[in-house]
PDB file of N, CA and C in Angstrom:
ATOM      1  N   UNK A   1       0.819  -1.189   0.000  1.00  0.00           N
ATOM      2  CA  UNK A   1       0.000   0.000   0.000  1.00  0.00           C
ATOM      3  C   UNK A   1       0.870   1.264   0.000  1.00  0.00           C
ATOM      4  N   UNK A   2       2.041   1.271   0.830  1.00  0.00           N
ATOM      5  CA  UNK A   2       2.913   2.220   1.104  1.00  0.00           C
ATOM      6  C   UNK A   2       3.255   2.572  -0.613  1.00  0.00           C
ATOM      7  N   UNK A   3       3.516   1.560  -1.135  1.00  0.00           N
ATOM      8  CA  UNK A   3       4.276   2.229  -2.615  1.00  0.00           C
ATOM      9  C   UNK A   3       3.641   2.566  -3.440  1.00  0.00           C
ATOM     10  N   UNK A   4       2.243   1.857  -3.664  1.00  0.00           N
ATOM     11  CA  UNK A   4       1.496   2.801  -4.509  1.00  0.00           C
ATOM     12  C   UNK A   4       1.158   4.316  -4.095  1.00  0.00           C
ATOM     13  N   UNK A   5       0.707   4.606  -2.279  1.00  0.00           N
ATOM     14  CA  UNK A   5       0.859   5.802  -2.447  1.00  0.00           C
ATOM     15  C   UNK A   5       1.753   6.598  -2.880  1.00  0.00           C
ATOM     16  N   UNK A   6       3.103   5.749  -2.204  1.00  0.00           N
ATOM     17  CA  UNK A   6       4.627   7.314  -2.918  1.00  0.00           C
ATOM     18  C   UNK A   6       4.490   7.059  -4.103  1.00  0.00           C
ATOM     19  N   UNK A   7       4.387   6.266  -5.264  1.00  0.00           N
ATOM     20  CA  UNK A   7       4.196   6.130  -6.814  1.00  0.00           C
ATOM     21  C   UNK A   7       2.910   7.033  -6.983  1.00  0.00           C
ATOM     22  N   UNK A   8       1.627   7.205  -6.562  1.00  0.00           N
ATOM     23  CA  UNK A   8       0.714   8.391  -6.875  1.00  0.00           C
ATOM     24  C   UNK A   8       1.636   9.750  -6.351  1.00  0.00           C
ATOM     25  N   UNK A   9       2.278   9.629  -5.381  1.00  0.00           N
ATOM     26  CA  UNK A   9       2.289  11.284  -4.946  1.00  0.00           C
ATOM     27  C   UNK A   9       2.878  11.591  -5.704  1.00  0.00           C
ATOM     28  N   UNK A  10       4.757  10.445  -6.233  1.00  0.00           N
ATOM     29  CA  UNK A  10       5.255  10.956  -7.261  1.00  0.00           C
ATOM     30  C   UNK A  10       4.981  11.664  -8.515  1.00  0.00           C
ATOM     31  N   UNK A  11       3.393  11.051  -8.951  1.00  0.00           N
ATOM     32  CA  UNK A  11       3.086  11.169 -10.108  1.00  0.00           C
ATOM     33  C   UNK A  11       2.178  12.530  -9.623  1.00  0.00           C
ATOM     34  N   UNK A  12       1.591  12.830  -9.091  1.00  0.00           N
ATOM     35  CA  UNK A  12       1.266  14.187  -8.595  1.00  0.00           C
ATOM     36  C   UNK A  12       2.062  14.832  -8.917  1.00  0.00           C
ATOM     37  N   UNK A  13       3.172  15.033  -8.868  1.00  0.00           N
ATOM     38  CA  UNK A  13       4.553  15.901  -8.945  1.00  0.00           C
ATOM     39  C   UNK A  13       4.840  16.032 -10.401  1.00  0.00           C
ATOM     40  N   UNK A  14       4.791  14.550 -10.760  1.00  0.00           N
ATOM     41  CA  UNK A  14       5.570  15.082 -12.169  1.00  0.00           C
ATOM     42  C   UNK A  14       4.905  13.620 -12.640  1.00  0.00           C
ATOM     43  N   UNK A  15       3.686  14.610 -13.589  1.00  0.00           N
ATOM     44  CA  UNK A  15       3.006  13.299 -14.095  1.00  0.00           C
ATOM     45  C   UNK A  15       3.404  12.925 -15.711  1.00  0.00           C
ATOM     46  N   UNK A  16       4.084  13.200 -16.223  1.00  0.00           N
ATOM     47  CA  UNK A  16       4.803  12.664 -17.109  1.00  0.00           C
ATOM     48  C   UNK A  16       6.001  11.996 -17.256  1.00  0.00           C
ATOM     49  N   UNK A  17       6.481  11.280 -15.890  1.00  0.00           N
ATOM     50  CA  UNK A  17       7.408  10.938 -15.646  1.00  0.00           C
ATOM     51  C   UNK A  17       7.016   9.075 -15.889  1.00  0.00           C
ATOM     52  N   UNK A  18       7.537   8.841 -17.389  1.00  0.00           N
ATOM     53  CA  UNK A  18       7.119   7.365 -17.413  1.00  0.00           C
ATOM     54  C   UNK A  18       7.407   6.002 -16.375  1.00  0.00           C
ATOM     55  N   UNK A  19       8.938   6.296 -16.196  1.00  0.00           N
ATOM     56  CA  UNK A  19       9.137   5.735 -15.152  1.00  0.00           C
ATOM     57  C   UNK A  19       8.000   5.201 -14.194  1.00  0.00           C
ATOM     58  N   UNK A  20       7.715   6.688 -13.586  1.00  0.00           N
ATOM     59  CA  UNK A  20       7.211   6.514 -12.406  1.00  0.00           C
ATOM     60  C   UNK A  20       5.593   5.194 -12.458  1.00  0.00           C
ATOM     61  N   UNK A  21       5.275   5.503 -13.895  1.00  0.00           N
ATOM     62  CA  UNK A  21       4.090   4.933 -14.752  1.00  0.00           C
ATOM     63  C   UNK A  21       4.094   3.577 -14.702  1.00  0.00           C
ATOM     64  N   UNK A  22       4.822   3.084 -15.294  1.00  0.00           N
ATOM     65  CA  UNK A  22       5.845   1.439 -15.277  1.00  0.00           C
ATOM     66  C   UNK A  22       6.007   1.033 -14.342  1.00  0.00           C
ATOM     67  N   UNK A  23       6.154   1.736 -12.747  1.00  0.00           N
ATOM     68  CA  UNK A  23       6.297   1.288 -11.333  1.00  0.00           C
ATOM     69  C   UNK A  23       5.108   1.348 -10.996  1.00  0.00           C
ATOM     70  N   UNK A  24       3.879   2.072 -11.632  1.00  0.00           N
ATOM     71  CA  UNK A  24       2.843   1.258 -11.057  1.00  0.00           C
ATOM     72  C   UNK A  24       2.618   0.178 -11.737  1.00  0.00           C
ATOM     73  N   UNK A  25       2.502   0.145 -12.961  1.00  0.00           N
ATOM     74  CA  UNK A  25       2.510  -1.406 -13.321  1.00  0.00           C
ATOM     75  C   UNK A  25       2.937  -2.429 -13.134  1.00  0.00           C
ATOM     76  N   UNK A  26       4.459  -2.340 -12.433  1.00  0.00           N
ATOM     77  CA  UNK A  26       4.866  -3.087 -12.154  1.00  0.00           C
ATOM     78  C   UNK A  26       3.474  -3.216 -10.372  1.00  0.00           C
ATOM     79  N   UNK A  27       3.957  -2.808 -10.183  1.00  0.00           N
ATOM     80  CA  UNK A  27       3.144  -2.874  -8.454  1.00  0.00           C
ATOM     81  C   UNK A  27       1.676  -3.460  -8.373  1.00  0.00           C
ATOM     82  N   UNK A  28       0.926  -2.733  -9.762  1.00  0.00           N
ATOM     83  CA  UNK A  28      -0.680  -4.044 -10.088  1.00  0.00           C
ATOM     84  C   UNK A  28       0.138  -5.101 -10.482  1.00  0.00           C
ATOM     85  N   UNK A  29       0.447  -5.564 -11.624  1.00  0.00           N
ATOM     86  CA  UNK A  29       1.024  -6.910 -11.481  1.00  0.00           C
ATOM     87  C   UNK A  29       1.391  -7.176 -10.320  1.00  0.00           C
ATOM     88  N   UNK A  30       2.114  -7.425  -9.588  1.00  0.00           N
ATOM     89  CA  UNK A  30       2.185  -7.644  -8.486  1.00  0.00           C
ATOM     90  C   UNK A  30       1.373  -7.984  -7.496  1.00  0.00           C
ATOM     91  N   UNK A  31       0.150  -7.065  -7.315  1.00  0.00           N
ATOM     92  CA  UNK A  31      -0.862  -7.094  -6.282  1.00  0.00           C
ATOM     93  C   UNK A  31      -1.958  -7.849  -7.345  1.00  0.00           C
ATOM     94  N   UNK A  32      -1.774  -8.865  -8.821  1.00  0.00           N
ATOM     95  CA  UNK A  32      -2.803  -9.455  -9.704  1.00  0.00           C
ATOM     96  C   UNK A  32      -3.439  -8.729 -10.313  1.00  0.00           C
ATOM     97  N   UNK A  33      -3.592  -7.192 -10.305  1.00  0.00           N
ATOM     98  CA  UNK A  33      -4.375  -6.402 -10.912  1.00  0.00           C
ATOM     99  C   UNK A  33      -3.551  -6.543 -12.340  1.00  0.00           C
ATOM    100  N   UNK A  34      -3.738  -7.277 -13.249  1.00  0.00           N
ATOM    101  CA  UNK A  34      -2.989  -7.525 -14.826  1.00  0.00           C
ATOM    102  C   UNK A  34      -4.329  -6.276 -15.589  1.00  0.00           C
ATOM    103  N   UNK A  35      -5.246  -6.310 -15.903  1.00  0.00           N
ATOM    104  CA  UNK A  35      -6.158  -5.460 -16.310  1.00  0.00           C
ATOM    105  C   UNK A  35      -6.001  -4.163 -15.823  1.00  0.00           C
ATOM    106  N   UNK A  36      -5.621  -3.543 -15.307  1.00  0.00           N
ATOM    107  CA  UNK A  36      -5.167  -2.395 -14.508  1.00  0.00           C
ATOM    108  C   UNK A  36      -4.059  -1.860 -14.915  1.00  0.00           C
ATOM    109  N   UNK A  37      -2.951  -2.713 -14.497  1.00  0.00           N
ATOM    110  CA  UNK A  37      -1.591  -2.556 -15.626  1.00  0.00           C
ATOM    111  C   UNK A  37      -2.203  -2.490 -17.188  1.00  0.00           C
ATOM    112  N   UNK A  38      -2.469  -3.339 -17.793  1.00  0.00           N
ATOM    113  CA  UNK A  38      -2.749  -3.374 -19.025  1.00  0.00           C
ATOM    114  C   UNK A  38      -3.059  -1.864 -19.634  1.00  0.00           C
ATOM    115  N   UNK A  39      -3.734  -1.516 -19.024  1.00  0.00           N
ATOM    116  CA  UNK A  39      -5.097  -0.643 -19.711  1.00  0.00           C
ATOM    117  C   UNK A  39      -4.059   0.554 -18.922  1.00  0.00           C
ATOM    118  N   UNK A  40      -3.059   0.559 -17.830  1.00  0.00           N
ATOM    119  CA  UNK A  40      -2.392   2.058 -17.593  1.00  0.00           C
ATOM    120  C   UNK A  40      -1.293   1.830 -18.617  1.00  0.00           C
ATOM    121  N   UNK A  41      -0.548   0.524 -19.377  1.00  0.00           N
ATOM    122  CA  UNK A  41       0.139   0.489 -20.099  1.00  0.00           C
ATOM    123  C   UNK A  41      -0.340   1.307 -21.796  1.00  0.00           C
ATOM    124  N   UNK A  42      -1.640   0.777 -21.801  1.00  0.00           N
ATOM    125  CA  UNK A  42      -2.238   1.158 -22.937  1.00  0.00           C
ATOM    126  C   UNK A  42      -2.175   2.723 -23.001  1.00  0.00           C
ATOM    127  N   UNK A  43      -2.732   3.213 -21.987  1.00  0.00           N
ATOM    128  CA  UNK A  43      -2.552   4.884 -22.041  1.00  0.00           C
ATOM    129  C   UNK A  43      -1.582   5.492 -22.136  1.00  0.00           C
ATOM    130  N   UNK A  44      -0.563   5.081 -21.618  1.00  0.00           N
ATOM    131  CA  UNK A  44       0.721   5.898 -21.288  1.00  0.00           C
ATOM    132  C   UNK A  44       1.647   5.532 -22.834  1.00  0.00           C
ATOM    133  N   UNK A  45       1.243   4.294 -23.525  1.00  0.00           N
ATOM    134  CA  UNK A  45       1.641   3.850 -24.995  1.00  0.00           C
ATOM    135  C   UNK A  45       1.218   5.252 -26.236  1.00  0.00           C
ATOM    136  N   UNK A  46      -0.482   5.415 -25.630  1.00  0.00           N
ATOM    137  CA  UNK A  46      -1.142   6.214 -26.256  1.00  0.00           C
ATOM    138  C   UNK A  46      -0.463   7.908 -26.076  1.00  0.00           C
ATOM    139  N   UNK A  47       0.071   8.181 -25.111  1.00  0.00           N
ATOM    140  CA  UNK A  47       0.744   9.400 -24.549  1.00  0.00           C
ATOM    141  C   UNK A  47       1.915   9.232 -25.373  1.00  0.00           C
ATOM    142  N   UNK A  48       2.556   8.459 -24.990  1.00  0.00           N
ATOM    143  CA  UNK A  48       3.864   8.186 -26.034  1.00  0.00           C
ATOM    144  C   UNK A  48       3.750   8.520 -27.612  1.00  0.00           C
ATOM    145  N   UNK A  49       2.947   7.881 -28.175  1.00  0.00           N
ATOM    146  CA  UNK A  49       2.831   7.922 -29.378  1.00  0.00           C
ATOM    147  C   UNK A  49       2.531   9.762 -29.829  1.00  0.00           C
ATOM    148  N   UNK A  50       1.509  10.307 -29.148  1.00  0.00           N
ATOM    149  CA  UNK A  50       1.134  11.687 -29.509  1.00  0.00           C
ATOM    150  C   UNK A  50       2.369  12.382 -29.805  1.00  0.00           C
ATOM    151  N   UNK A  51       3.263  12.340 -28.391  1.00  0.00           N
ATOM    152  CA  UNK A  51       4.320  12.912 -28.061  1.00  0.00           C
ATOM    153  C   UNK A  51       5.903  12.403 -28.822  1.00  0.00           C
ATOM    154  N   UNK A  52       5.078  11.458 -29.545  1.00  0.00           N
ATOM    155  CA  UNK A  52       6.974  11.157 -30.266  1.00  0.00           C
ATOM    156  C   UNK A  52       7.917  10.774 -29.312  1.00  0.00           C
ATOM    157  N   UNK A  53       7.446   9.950 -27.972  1.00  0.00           N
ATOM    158  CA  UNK A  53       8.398   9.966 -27.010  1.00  0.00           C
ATOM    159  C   UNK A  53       9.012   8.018 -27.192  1.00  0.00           C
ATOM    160  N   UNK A  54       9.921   8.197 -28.438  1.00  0.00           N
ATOM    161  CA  UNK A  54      10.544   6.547 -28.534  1.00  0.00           C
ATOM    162  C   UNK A  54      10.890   6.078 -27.273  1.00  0.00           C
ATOM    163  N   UNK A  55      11.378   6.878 -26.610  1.00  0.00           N
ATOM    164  CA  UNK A  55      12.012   5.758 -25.132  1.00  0.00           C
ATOM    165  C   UNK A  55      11.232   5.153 -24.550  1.00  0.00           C
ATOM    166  N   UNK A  56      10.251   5.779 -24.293  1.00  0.00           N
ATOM    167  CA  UNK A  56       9.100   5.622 -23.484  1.00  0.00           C
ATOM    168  C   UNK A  56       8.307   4.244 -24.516  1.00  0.00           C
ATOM    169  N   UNK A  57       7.924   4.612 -25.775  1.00  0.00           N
ATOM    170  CA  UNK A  57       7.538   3.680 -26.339  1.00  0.00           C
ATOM    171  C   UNK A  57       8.471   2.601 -26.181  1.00  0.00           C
ATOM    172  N   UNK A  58       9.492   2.415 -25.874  1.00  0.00           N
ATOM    173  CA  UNK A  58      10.439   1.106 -26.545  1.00  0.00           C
ATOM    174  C   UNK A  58      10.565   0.628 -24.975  1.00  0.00           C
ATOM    175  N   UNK A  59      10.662   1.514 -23.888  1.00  0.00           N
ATOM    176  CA  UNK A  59      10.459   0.766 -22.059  1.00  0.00           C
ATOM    177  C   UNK A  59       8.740  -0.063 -22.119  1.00  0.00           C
ATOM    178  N   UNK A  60       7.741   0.840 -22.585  1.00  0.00           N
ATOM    179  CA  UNK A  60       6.536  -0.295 -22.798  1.00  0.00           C
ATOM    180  C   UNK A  60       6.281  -1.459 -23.671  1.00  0.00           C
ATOM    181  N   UNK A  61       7.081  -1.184 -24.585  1.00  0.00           N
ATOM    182  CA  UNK A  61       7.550  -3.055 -25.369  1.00  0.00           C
ATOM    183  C   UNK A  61       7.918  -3.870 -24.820  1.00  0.00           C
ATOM    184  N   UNK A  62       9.176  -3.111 -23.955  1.00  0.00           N
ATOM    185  CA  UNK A  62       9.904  -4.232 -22.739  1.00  0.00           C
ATOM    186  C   UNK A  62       8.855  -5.041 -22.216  1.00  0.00           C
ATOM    187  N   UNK A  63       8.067  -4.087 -21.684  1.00  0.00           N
ATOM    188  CA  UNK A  63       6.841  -4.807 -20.634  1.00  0.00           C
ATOM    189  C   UNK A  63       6.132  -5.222 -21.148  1.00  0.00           C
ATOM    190  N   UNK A  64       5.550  -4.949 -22.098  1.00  0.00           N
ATOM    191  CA  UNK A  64       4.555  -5.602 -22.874  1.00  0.00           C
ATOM    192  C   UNK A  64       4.979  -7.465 -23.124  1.00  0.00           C
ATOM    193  N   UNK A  65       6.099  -7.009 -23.666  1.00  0.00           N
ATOM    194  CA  UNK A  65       6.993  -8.567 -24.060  1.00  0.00           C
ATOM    195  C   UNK A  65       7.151  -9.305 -22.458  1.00  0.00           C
ATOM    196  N   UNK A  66       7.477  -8.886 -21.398  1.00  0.00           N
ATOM    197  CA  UNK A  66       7.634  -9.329 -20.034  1.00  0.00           C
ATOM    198  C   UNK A  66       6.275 -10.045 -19.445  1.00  0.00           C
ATOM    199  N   UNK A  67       5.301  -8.677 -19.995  1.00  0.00           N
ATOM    200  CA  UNK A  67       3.919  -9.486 -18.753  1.00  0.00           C
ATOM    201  C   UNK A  67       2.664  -9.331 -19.996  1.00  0.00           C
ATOM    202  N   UNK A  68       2.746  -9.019 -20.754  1.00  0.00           N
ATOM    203  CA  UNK A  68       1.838  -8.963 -21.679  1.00  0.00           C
ATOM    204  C   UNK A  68       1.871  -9.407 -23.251  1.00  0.00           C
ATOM    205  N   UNK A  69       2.328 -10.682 -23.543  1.00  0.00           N
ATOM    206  CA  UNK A  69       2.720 -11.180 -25.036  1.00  0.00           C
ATOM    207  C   UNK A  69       1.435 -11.610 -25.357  1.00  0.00           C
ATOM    208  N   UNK A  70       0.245 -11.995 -24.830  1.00  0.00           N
ATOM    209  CA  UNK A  70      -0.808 -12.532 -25.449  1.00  0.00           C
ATOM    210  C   UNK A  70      -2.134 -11.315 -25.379  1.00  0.00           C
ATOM    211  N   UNK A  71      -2.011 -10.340 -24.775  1.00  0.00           N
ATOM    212  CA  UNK A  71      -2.499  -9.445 -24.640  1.00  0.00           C
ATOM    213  C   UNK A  71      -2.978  -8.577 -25.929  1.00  0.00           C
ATOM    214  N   UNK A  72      -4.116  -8.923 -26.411  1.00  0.00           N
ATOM    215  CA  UNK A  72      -4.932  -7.986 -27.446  1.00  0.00           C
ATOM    216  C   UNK A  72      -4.661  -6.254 -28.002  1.00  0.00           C
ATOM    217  N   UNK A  73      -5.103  -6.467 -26.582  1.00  0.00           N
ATOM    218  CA  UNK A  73      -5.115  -4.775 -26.292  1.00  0.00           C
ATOM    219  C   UNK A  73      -3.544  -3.490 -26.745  1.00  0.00           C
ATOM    220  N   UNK A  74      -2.828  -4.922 -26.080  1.00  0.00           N
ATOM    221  CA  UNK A  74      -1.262  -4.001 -26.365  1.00  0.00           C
ATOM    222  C   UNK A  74      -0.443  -4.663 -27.373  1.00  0.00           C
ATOM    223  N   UNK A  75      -1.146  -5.308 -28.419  1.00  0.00           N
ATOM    224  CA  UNK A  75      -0.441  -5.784 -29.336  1.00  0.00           C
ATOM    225  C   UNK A  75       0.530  -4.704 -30.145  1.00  0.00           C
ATOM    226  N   UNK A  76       0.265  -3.432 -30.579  1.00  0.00           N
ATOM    227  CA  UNK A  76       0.258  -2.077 -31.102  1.00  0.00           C
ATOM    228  C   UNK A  76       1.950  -2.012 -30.410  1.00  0.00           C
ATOM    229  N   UNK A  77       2.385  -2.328 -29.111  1.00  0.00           N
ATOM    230  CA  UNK A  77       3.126  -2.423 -28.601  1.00  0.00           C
ATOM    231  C   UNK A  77       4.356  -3.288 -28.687  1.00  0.00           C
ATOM    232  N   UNK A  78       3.997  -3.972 -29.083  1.00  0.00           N
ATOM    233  CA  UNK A  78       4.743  -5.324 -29.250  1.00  0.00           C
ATOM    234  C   UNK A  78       6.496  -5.090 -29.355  1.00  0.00           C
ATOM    235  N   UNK A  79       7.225  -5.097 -29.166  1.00  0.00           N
ATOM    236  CA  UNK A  79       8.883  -4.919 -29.598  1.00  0.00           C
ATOM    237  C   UNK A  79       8.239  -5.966 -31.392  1.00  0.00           C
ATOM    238  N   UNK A  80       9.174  -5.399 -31.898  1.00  0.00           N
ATOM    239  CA  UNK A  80       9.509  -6.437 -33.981  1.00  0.00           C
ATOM    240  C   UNK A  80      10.361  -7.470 -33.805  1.00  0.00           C
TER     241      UNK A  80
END
C-alpha cells in the first residue's frame, strides 16, 4: 500500500514521468491487478505515441513482451 501511495504522490509531482508509470505497473502486477496494468500500459503507450516519445515507447515493449505477449489490447506495442 505504502508504494502505490509514494508512486501516486510521485506522479502528482511530475506526471509525465514514465518511469514513475511502469512502477505502477509493475506494483498491479504484483498485487494481480494484470487489467489495470494493461489498460495504464495502454494509455501511457497512447501518450507516447502523440508525443513522439521513442524511449518511453520502446520501455513499454519491454513490458509488454515481459507481462503482456498474449495481450490484445497491447499488441500495437509489441517490440519487432
Amino acid at each position: 500500500d505504502a508504494a502505490l501511495d509514494a508512486a501516486h504522490q510521485a506522479l502528482a509531482v511530475a506526471p509525465g514521468d514514465a518511469t514513475l508509470h511502469l512502477a505502477l505497473v509493475e506494483l498491479f502486477l504484483s498485487r494481480g491487478w494484470r487489467d489495470l496494468a494493461a489498460d495504464k500500459l495502454a494509455l501511457l503507450g497512447r501518450l507516447a505515441d502523440l508525443t513522439g516519445d521513442t524511449e518511453t515507447r520502446a520501455m513499454i515493449g519491454e513490458a509488454v513482451a515481459q507481462s503482456f505477449a498474449d495481450d490484445v489490447r497491447l499488441e500495437a506495442y509489441r517490440p519487432q
